[in-house]
Protein backbone atom coordinates (compact mmCIF):
# COMPACT_ATOMS: atom_id res chain seq x y z
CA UNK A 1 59.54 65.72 128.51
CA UNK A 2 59.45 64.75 124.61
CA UNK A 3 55.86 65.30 124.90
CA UNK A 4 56.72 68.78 126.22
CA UNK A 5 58.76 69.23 123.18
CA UNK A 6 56.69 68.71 120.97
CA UNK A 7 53.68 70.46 122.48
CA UNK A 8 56.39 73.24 122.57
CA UNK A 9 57.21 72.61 118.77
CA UNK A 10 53.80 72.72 117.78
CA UNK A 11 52.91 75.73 119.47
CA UNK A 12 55.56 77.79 117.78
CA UNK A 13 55.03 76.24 114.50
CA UNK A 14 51.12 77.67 114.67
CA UNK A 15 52.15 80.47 116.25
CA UNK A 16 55.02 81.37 113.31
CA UNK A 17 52.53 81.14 110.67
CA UNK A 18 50.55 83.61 112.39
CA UNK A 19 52.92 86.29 113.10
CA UNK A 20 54.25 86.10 109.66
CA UNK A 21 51.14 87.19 108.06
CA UNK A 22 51.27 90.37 111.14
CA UNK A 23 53.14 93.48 111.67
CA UNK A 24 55.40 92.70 114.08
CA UNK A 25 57.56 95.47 115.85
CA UNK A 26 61.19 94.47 117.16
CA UNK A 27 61.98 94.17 120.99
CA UNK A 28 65.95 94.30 121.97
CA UNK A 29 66.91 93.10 124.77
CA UNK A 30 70.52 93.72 125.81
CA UNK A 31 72.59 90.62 127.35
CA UNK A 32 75.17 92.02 129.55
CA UNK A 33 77.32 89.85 131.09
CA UNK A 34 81.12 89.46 131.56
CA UNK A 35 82.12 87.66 128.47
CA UNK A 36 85.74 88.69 129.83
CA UNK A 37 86.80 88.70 133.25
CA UNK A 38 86.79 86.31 136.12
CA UNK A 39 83.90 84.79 135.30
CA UNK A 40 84.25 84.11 131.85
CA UNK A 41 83.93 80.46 132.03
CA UNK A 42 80.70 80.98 133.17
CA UNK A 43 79.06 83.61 131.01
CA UNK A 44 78.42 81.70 127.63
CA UNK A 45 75.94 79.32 129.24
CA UNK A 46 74.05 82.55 130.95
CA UNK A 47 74.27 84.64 127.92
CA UNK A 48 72.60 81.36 125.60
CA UNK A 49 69.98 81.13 128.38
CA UNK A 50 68.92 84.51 127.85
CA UNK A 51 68.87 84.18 124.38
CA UNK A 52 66.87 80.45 124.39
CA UNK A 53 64.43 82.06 126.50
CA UNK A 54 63.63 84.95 123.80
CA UNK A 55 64.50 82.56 120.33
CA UNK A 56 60.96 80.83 122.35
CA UNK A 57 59.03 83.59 122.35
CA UNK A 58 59.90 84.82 118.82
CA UNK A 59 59.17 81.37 117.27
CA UNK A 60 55.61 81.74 119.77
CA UNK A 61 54.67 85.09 117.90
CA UNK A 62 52.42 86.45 119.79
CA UNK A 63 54.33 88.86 121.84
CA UNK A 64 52.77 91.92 121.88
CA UNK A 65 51.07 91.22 118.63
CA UNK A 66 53.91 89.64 116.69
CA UNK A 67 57.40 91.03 117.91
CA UNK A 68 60.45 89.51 117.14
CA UNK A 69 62.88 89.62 119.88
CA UNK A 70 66.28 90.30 119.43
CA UNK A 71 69.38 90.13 121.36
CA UNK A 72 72.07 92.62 121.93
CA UNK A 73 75.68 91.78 123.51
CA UNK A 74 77.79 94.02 125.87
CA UNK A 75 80.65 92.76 127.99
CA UNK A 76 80.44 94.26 131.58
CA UNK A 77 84.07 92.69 132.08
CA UNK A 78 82.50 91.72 135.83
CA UNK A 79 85.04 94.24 137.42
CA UNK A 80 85.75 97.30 135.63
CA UNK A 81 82.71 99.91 135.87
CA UNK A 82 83.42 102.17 133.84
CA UNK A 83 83.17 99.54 130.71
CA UNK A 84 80.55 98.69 132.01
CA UNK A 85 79.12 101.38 132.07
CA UNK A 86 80.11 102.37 128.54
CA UNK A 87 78.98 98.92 127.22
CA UNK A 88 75.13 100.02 129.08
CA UNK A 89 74.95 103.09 127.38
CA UNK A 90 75.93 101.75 123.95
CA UNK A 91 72.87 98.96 124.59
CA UNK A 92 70.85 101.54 125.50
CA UNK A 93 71.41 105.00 123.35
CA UNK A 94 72.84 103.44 120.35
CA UNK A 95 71.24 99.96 120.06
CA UNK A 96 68.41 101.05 121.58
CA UNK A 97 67.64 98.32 123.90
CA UNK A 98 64.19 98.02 125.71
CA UNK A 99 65.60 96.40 128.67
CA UNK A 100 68.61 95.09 130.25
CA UNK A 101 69.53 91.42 130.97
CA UNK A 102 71.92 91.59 133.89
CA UNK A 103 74.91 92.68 134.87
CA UNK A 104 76.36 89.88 136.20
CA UNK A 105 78.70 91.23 139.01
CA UNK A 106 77.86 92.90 141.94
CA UNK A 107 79.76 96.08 141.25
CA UNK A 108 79.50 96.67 137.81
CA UNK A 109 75.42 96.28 138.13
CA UNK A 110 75.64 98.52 140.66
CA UNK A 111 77.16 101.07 138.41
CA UNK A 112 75.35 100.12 135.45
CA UNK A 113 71.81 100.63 137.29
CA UNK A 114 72.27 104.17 138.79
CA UNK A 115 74.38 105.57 135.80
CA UNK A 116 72.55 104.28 132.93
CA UNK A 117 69.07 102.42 134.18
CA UNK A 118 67.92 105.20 136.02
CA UNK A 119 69.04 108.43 134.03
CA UNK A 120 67.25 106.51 130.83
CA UNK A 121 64.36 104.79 132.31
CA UNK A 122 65.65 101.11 131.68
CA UNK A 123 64.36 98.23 133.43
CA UNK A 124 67.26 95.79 134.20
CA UNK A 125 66.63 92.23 135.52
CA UNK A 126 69.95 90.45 137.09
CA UNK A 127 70.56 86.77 137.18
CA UNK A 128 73.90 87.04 139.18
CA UNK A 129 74.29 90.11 141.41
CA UNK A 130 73.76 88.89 144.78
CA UNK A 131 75.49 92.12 147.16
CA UNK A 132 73.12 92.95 150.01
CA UNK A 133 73.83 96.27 149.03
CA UNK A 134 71.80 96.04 145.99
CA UNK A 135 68.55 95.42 148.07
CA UNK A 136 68.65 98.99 149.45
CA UNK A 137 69.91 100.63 146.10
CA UNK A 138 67.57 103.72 144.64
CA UNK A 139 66.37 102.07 141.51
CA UNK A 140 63.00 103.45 140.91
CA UNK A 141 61.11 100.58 140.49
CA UNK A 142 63.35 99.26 137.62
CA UNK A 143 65.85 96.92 139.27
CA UNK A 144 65.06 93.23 139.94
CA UNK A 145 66.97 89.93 140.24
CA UNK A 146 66.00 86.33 139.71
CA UNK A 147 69.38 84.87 142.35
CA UNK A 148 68.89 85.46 145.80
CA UNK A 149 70.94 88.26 148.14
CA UNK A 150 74.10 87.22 150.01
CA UNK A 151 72.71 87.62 152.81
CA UNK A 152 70.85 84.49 152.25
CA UNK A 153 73.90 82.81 151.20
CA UNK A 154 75.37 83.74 154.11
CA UNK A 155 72.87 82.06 156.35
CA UNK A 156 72.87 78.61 153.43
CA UNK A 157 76.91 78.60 154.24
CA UNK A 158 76.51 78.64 157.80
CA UNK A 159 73.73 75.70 157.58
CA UNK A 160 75.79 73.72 155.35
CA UNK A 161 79.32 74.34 157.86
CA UNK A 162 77.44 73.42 160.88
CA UNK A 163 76.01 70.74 159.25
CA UNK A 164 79.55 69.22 158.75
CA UNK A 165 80.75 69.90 161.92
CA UNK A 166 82.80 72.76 161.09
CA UNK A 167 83.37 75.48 163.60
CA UNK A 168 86.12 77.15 162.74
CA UNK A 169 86.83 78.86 159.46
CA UNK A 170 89.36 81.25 157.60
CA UNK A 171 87.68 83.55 155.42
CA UNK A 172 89.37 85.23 152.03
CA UNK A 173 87.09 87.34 149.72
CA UNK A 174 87.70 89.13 146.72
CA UNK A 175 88.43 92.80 147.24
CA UNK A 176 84.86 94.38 145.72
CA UNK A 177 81.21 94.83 146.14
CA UNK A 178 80.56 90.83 145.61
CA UNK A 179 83.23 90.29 148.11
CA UNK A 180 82.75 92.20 150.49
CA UNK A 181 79.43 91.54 150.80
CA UNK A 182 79.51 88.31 150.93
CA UNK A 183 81.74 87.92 153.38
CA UNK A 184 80.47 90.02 155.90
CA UNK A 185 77.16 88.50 155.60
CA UNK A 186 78.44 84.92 156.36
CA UNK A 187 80.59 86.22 158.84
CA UNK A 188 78.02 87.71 160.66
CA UNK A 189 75.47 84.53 160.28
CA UNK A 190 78.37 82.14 161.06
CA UNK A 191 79.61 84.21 164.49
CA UNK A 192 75.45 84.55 165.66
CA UNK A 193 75.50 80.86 165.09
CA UNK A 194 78.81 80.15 167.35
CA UNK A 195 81.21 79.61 165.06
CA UNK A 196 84.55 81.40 164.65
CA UNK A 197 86.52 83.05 161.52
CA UNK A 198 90.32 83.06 162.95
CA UNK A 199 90.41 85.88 159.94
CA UNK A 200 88.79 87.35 157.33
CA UNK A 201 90.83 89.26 154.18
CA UNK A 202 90.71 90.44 151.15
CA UNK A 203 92.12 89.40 148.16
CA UNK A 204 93.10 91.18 144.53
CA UNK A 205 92.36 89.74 141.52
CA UNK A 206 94.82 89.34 138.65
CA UNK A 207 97.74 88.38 140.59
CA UNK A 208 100.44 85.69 139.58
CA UNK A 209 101.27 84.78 143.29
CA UNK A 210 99.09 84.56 146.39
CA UNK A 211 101.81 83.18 148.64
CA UNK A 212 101.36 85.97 151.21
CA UNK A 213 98.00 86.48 151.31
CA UNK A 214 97.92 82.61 151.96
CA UNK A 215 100.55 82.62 154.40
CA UNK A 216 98.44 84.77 156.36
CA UNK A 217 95.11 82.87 156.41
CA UNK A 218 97.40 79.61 157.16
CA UNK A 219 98.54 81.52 160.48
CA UNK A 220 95.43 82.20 161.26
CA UNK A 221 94.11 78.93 160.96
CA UNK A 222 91.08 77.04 160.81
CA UNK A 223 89.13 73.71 159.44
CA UNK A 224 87.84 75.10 156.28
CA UNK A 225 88.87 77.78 154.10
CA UNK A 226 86.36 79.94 152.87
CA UNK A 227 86.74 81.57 149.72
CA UNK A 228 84.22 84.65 148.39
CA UNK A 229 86.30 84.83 145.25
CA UNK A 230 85.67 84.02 141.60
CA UNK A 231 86.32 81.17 139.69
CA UNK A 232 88.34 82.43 136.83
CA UNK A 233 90.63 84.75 138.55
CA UNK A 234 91.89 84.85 142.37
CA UNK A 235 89.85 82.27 143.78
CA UNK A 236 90.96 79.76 142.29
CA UNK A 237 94.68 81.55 142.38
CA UNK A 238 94.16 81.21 146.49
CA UNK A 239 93.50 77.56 146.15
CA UNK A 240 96.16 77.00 144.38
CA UNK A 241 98.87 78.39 146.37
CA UNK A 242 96.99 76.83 149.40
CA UNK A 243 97.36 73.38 147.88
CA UNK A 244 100.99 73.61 146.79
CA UNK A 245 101.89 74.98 150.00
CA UNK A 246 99.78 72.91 152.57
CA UNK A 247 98.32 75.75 154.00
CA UNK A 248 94.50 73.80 153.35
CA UNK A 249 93.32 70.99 151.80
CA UNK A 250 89.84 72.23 152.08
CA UNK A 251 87.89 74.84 150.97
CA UNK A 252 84.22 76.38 151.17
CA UNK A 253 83.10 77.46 147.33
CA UNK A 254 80.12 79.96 147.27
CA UNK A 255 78.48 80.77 143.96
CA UNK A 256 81.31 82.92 142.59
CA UNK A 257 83.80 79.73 142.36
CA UNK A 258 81.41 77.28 141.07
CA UNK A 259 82.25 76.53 137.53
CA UNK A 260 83.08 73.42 135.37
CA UNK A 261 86.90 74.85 135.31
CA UNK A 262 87.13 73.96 138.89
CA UNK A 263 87.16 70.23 137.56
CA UNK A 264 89.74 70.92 134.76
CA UNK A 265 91.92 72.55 137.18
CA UNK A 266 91.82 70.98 140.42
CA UNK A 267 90.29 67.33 139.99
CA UNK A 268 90.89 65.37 142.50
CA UNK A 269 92.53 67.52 144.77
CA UNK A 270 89.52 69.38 145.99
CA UNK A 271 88.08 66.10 146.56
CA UNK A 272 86.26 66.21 150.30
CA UNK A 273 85.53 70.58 149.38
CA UNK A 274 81.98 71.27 149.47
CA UNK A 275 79.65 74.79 148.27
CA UNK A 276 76.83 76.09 147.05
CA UNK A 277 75.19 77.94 144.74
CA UNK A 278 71.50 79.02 143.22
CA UNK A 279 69.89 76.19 142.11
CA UNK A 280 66.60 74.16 142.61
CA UNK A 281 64.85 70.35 142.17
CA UNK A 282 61.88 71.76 141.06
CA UNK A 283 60.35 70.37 137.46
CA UNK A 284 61.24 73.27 135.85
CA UNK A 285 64.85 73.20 136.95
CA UNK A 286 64.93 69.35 135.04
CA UNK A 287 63.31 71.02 132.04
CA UNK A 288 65.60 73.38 131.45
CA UNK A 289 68.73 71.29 131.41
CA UNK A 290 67.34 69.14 128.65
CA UNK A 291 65.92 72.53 126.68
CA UNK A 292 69.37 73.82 127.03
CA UNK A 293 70.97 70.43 126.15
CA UNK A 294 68.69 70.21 122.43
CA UNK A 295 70.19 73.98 122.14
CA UNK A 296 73.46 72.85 122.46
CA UNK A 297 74.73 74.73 125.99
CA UNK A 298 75.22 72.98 129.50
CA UNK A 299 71.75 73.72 131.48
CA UNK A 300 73.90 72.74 134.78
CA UNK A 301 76.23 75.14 135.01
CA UNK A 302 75.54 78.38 137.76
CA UNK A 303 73.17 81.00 137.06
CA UNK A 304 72.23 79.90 133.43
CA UNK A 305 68.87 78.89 134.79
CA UNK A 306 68.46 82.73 136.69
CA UNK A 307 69.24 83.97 133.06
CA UNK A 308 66.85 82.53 130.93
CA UNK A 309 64.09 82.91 134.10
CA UNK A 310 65.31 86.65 133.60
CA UNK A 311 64.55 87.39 130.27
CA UNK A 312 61.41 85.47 130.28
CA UNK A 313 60.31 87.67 132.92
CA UNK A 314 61.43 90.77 131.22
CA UNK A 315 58.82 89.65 127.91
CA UNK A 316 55.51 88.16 129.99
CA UNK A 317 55.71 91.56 131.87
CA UNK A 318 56.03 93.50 128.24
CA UNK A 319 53.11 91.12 127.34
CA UNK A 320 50.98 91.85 130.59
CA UNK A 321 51.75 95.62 130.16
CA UNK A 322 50.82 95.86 126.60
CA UNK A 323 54.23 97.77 125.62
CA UNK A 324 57.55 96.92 125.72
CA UNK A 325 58.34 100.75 127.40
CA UNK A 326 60.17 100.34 130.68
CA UNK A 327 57.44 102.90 132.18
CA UNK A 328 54.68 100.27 131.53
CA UNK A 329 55.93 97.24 131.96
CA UNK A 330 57.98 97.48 134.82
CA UNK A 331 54.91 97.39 137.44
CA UNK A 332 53.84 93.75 136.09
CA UNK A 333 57.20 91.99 136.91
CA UNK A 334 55.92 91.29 140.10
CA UNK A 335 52.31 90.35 138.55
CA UNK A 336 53.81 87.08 135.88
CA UNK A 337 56.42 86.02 138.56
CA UNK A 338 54.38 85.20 141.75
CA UNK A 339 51.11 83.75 142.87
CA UNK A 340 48.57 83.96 141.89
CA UNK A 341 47.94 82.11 138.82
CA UNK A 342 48.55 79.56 136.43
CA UNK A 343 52.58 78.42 136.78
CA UNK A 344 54.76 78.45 133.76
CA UNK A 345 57.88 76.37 133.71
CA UNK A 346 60.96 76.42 130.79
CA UNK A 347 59.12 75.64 127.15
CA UNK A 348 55.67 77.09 128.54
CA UNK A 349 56.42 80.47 127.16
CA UNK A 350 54.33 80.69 124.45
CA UNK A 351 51.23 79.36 126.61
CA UNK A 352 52.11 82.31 129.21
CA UNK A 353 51.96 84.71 126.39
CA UNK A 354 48.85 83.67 124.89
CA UNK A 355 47.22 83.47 128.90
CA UNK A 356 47.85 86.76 129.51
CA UNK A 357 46.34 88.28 125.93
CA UNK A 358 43.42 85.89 127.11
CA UNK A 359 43.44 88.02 130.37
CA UNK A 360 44.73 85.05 132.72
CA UNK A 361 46.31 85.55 135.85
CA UNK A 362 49.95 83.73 135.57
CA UNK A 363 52.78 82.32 137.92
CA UNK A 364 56.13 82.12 136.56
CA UNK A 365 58.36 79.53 138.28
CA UNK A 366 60.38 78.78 135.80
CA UNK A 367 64.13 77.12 135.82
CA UNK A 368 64.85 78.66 138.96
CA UNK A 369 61.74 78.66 141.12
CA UNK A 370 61.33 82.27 140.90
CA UNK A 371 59.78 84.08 143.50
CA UNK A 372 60.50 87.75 143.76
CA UNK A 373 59.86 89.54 147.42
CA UNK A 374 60.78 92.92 149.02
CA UNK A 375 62.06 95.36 146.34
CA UNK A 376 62.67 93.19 143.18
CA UNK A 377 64.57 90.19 145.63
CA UNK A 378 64.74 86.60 144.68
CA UNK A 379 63.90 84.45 147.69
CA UNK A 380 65.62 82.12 145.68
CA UNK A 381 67.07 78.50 146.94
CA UNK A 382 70.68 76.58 146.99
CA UNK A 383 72.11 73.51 145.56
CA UNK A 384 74.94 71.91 147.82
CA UNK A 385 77.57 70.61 146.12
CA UNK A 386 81.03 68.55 146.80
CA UNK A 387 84.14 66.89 144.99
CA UNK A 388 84.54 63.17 145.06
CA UNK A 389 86.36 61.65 142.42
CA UNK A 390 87.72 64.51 140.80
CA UNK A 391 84.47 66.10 139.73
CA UNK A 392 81.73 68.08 141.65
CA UNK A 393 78.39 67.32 142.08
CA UNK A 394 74.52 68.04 143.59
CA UNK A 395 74.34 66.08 146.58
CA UNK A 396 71.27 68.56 148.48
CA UNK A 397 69.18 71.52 148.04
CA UNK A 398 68.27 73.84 150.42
């Protein structure tokens, strides 16, 4: 790894010398995530992912001749589309942008993509929006995603209940496109498979009690409670109420209620709760968490990885293409992310560039294992996770 460092190092070193005696244009990409919201806690890591994958390729230099890439902030708030939306069309009329990183949410990247992407010509690549819904969405050609579709995770959360034992589960999801999505995939994996939900309903976010909504999934019943919610806002609100009250001691958490605060609030009490969320063993995966670690962010935390994978994708494809315009570039995505060719992992950035001026052929796996199928789709794999001692931790993949 230090050897990888320093080969890194080196590279850029050579590499800034070189495009500071060139005329290099400027390529913005805009980071939109929900810096506020319900996943909040999350965001920071996702956002410096982004931004570690394109400080690389500006210290490499050799991005389309020279270009400097720079990032641009919006907050998609996760939930509310219409600032969203707003914070997408300041990115792209006033700042500019040349591509999107994200949204983050289901919903709000479902807004962002047909009232801003589209009308403009803006390629957007997601590292968190998972709906099923997205897969089918008119995007001409300018929508991709480095996390895999719920209705994967639907199928992983059915594995890993069976796996346990489990055959009976309540089911609470938060009331949106995420949600909703999510929880009728699993449902509909978990029934084929011969299990039972004794109930499945939806919860708002934002509220100070959840005391009904958890009296009504305790009357229901079931093993496990599963809960489709987010991390910094209902989910964890249902949990709460559900341990005060006795209604469950143990809960399902897909990839919306994975989050370091889980530890800081719960501890020990979740202790025996299990999930999962996007994440793989592969070398590039181990990479990453140390890159991110030298750059000062936690490289574990869910959908950081995705991030940096997306805007690394977003710049080989601008480098395959020749241009950074949407219109050019947004037919090699599929070319730098999938077989054939030489594979690129976290750090390798520069040497991708400099392949694909040489005319090379590359792969890019990446932190995440990327492999994009159907229309822009992550096949994308799991990491299953579960409390002991107070904390959460990796105990499979899938």
């Amino acid at each position: 790894m230090k050897k990888l460092m320093l080969a890194t190092s080196a590279v850029a070193m050579i590499a800034g010398g070189a495009y500071a005696a060139g005329h290099a244009e400027e390529v913005k990409i805009g980071v939109i995530l929900g810096f506020t919201g319900p996943l909040e806690s999350i965001t920071p890591a996702m956002g410096a992912g982004a931004e570690m994958a394109m400080a690389e390729v500006t210290a490499a230099g050799t991005l389309l001749g020279g270009a400097t890439v720079t990032s641009v902030r919006g907050d998609s708030t996760c939930i509310d589309a219409g600032a969203a939306t707003a914070a997408a069309e300041r990115l792209v009329t006033s700042d500019a942008v040349d591509a999107i990183m994200g949204a983050d949410c289901s919903g709000v990247t479902g807004a962002i993509l047909q009232n801003v992407a589209r009308p403009n010509g803006v390629v957007m690549i997601s590292p968190s929006a998972t709906s099923p819904g997205l897969s089918t969405a008119e995007d001409d050609g300018l929508f991709f995603r480095t996390a895999p579709s719920d209705a994967r995770q639907g199928v992983i959360i059915t594995e890993i209940l069976q796996d346990r034992g489990v055959s009976e589960v309540a089911l609470t999801y938060t009331n949106n496109d995420y949600g909703k999505g999510l929880a009728d995939a699993f449902q509909a994996a978990f029934e084929e498979a011969g299990g039972t939900v004794t109930i499945s309903a939806a919860h708002e976010d934002g509220k100070a009690d959840y005391s009904a909504e958890v009296g009504a999934l305790a009357s229901a019943g079931g093993e496990v409670l599963v809960v489709a919610g987010y991390v910094d806002q209902g989910g964890s609100g249902i949990i709460r109420s559900s341990l005060d009250s006795g209604a469950f001691d143990t809960f399902y958490l897909p990839d919306g209620m994975v989050g370091a605060v889980l530890n800081d609030n719960f501890g020990a009490e979740l202790n025996g709760s299990f999930g999962a969320y996007p994440g793989t063993d592969n070398a590039g995966a181990g990479i990453f968490v140390e890159l991110a670690e030298a750059a000062g962010f936690d490289g574990t935390g869910a959908f950081a990885p995705e991030s940096y994978d997306a805007a690394a994708l977003i710049m080989l494809a601008m480098q395959a293409a020749g241009s950074k315009d949407p219109a050019d570039y947004k037919d090699h995505i599929f070319d730098v992310a999938n077989a054939p060719g030489i594979e690129i992992l976290p750090g390798e950035l520069a040497r991708g560039l400099e392949l694909i001026a040489a005319g090379e052929d590359i792969d890019y796996v990446g932190a995440s294992a990327v492999e994009l199928i159907g229309p822009g789709e992550s096949a994308g794999s799991y990491q299953e996770i579960e409390f002991a001692d107070g904390v959460y931790s990796t105990i499979n993949y899938r």
